[in-house]
N, C-alpha and C. Protein backbone atom coordinates (compact mmCIF):
# COMPACT_ATOMS: atom_id res chain seq x y z
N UNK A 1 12.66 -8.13 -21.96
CA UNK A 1 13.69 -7.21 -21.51
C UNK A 1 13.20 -5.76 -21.50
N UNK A 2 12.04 -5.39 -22.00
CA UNK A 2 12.03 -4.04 -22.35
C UNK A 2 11.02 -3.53 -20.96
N UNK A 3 10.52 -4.33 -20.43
CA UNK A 3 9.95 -3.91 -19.25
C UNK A 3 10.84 -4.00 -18.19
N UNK A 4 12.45 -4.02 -18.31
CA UNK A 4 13.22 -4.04 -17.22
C UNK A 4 13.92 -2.34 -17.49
N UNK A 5 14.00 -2.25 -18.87
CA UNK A 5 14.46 -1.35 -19.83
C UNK A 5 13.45 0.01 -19.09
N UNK A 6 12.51 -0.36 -19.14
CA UNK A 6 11.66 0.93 -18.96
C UNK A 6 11.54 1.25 -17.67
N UNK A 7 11.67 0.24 -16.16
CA UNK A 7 11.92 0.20 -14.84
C UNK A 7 13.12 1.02 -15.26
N UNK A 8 14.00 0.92 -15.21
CA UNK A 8 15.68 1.93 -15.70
C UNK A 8 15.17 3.13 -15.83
N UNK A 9 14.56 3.37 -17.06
CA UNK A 9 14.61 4.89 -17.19
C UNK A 9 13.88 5.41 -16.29
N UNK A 10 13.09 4.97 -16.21
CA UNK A 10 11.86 5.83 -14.81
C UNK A 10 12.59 5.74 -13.67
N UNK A 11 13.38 4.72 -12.84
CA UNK A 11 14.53 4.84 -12.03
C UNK A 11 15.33 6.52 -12.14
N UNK A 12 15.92 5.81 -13.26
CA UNK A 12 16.58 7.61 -13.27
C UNK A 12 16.17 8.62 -13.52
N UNK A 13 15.13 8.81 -14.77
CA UNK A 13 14.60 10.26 -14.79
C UNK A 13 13.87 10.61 -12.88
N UNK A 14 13.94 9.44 -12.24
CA UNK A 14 13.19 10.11 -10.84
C UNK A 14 14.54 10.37 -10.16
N UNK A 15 16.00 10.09 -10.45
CA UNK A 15 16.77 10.75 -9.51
C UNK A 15 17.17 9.21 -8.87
N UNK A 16 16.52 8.03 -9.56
CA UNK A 16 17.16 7.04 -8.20
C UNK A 16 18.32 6.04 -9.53
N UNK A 17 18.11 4.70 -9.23
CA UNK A 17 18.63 3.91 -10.15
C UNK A 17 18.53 3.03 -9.46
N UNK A 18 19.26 1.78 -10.48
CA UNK A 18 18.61 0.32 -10.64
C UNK A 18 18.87 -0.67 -9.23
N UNK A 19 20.12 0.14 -8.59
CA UNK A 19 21.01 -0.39 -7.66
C UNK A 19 20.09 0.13 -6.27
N UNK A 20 19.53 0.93 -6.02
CA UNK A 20 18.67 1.69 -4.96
C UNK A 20 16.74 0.96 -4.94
N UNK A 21 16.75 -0.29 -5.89
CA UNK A 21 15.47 -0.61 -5.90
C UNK A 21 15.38 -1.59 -4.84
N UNK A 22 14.38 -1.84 -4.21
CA UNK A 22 14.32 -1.86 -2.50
C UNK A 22 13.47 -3.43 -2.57
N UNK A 23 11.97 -3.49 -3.71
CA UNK A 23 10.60 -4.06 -3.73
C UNK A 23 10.46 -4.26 -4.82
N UNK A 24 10.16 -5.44 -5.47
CA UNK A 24 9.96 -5.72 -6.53
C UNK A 24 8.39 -6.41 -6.72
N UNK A 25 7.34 -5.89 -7.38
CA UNK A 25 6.14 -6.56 -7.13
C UNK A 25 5.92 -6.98 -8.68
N UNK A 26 5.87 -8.49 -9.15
CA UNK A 26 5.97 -9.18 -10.26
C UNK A 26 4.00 -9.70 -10.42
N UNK A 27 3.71 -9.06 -11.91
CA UNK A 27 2.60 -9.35 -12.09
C UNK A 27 2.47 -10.41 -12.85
N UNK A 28 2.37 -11.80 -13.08
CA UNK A 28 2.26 -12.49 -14.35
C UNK A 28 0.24 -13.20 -14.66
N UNK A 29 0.40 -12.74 -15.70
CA UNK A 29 -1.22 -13.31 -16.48
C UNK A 29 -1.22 -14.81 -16.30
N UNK A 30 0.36 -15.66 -16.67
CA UNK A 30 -0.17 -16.82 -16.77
C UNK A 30 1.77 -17.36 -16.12
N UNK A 31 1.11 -17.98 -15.10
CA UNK A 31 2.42 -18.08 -14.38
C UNK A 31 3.25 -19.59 -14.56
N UNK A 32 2.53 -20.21 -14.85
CA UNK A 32 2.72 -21.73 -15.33
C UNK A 32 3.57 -21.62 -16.66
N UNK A 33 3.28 -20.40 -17.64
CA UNK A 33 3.65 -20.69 -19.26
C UNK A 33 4.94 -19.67 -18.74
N UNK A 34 4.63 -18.36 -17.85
CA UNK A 34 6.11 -17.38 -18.04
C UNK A 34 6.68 -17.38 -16.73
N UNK A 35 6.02 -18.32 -15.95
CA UNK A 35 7.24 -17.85 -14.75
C UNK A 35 8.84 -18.48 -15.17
N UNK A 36 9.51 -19.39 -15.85
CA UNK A 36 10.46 -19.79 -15.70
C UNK A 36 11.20 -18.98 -16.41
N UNK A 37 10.86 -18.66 -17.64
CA UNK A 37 11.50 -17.57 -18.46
C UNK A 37 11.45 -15.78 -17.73
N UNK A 38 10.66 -15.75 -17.37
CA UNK A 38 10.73 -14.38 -16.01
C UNK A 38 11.72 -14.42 -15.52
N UNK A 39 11.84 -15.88 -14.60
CA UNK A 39 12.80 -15.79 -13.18
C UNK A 39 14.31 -15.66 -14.32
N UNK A 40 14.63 -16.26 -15.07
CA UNK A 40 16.06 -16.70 -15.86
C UNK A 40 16.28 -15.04 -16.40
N UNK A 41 14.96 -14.54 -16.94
CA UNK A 41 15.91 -13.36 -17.46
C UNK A 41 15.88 -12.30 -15.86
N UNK A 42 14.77 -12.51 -15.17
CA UNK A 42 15.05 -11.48 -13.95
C UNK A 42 16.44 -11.73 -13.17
N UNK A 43 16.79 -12.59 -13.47
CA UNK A 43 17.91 -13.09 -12.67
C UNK A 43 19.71 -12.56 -13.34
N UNK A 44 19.22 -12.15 -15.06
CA UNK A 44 20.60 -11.58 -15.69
C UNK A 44 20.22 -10.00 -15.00
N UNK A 45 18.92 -9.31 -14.37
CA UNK A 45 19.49 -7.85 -14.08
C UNK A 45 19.57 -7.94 -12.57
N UNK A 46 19.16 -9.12 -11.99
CA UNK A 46 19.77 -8.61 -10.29
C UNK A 46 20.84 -9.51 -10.24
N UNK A 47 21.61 -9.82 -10.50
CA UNK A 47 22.86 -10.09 -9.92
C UNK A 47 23.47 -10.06 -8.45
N UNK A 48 23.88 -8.84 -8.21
CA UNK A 48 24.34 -8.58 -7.23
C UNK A 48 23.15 -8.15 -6.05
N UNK A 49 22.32 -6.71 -6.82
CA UNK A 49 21.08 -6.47 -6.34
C UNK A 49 20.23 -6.70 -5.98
N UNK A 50 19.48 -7.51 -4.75
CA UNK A 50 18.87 -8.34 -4.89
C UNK A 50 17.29 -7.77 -3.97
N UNK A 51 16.23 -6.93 -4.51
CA UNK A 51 15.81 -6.72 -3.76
C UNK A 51 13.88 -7.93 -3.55
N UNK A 52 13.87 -7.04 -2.16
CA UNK A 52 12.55 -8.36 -2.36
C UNK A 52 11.88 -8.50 -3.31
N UNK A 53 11.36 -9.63 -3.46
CA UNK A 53 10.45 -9.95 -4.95
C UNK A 53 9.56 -10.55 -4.49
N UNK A 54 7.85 -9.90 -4.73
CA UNK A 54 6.60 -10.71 -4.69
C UNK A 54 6.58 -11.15 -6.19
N UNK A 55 6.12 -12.50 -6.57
CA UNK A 55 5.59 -12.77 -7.58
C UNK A 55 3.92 -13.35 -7.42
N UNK A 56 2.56 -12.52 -8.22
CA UNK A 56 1.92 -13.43 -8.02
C UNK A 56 1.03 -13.27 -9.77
N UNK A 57 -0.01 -14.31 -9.86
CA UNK A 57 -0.64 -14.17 -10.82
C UNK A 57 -1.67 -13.57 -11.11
N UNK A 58 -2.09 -12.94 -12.06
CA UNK A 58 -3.25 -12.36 -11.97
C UNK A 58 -4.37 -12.76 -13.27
N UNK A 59 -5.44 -12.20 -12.97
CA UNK A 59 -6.18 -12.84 -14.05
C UNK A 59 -6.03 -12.47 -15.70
N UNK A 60 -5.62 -11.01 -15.55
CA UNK A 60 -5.77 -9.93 -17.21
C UNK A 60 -4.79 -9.00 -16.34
N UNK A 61 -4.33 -8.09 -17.34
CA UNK A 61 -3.72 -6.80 -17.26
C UNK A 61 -4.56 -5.65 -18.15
N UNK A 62 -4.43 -4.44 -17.66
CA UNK A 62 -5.84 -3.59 -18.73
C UNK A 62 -5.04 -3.40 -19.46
N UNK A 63 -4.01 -3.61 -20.31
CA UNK A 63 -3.52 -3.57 -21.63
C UNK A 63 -3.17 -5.14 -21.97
N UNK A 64 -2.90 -5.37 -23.52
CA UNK A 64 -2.98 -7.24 -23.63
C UNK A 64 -0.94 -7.21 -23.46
N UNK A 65 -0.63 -6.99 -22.23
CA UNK A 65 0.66 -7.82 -22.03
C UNK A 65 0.33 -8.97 -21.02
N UNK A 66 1.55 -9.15 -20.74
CA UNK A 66 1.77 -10.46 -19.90
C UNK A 66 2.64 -10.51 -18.31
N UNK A 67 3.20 -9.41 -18.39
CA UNK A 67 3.86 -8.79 -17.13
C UNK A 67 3.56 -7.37 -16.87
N UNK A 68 3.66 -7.11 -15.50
CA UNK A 68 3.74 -5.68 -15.18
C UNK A 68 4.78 -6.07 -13.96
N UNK A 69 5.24 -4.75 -13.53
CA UNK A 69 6.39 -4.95 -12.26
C UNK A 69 5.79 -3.70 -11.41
N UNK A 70 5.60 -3.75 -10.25
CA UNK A 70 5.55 -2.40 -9.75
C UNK A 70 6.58 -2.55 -8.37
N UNK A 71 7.41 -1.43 -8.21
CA UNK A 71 8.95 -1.44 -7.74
C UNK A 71 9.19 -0.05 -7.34
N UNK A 72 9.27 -0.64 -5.63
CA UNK A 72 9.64 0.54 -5.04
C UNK A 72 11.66 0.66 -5.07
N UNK A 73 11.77 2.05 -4.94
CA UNK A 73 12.93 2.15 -5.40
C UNK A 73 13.61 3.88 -4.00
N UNK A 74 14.65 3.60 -3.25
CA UNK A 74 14.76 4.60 -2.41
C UNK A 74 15.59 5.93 -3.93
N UNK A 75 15.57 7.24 -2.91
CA UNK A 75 16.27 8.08 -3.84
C UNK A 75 17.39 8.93 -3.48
């Protein structure tokens, strides 16, 4: 949750918010072990919102997490 948490604030400190996000680009390390738990909780913050979503896998992230999101957002 806290990498949806932190999409939010950077949303707004730029002037936009959660409802104005357009592109959703989903990074997962290991897509077999977290895609299902991804999609279930990505799915309690778009609701209504539904903007495109790439998901793909990647090999490492340069810090040891397990997701990154990069998300275009209009303002």
């Amino acid at each position: 949750h806290s990498v949806f948490a932190n999409v939010k604030a950077i949303l707004e400190a730029s002037g936009s918010s959660w409802e104005k996000l357009v592109d959703v680009t989903v990074f997962l390390v290991d897509m077999k072990r977290d895609f299902h738990t991804f999609n279930r909780i990505y799915a309690e913050y778009f609701k209504e919102n539904q903007p495109c979503r790439t998901t793909v896998e990647i090999n490492s992230l340069p810090t040891p997490i397990a997701i990154e999101l990069k998300c275009v957002a209009t303002v």
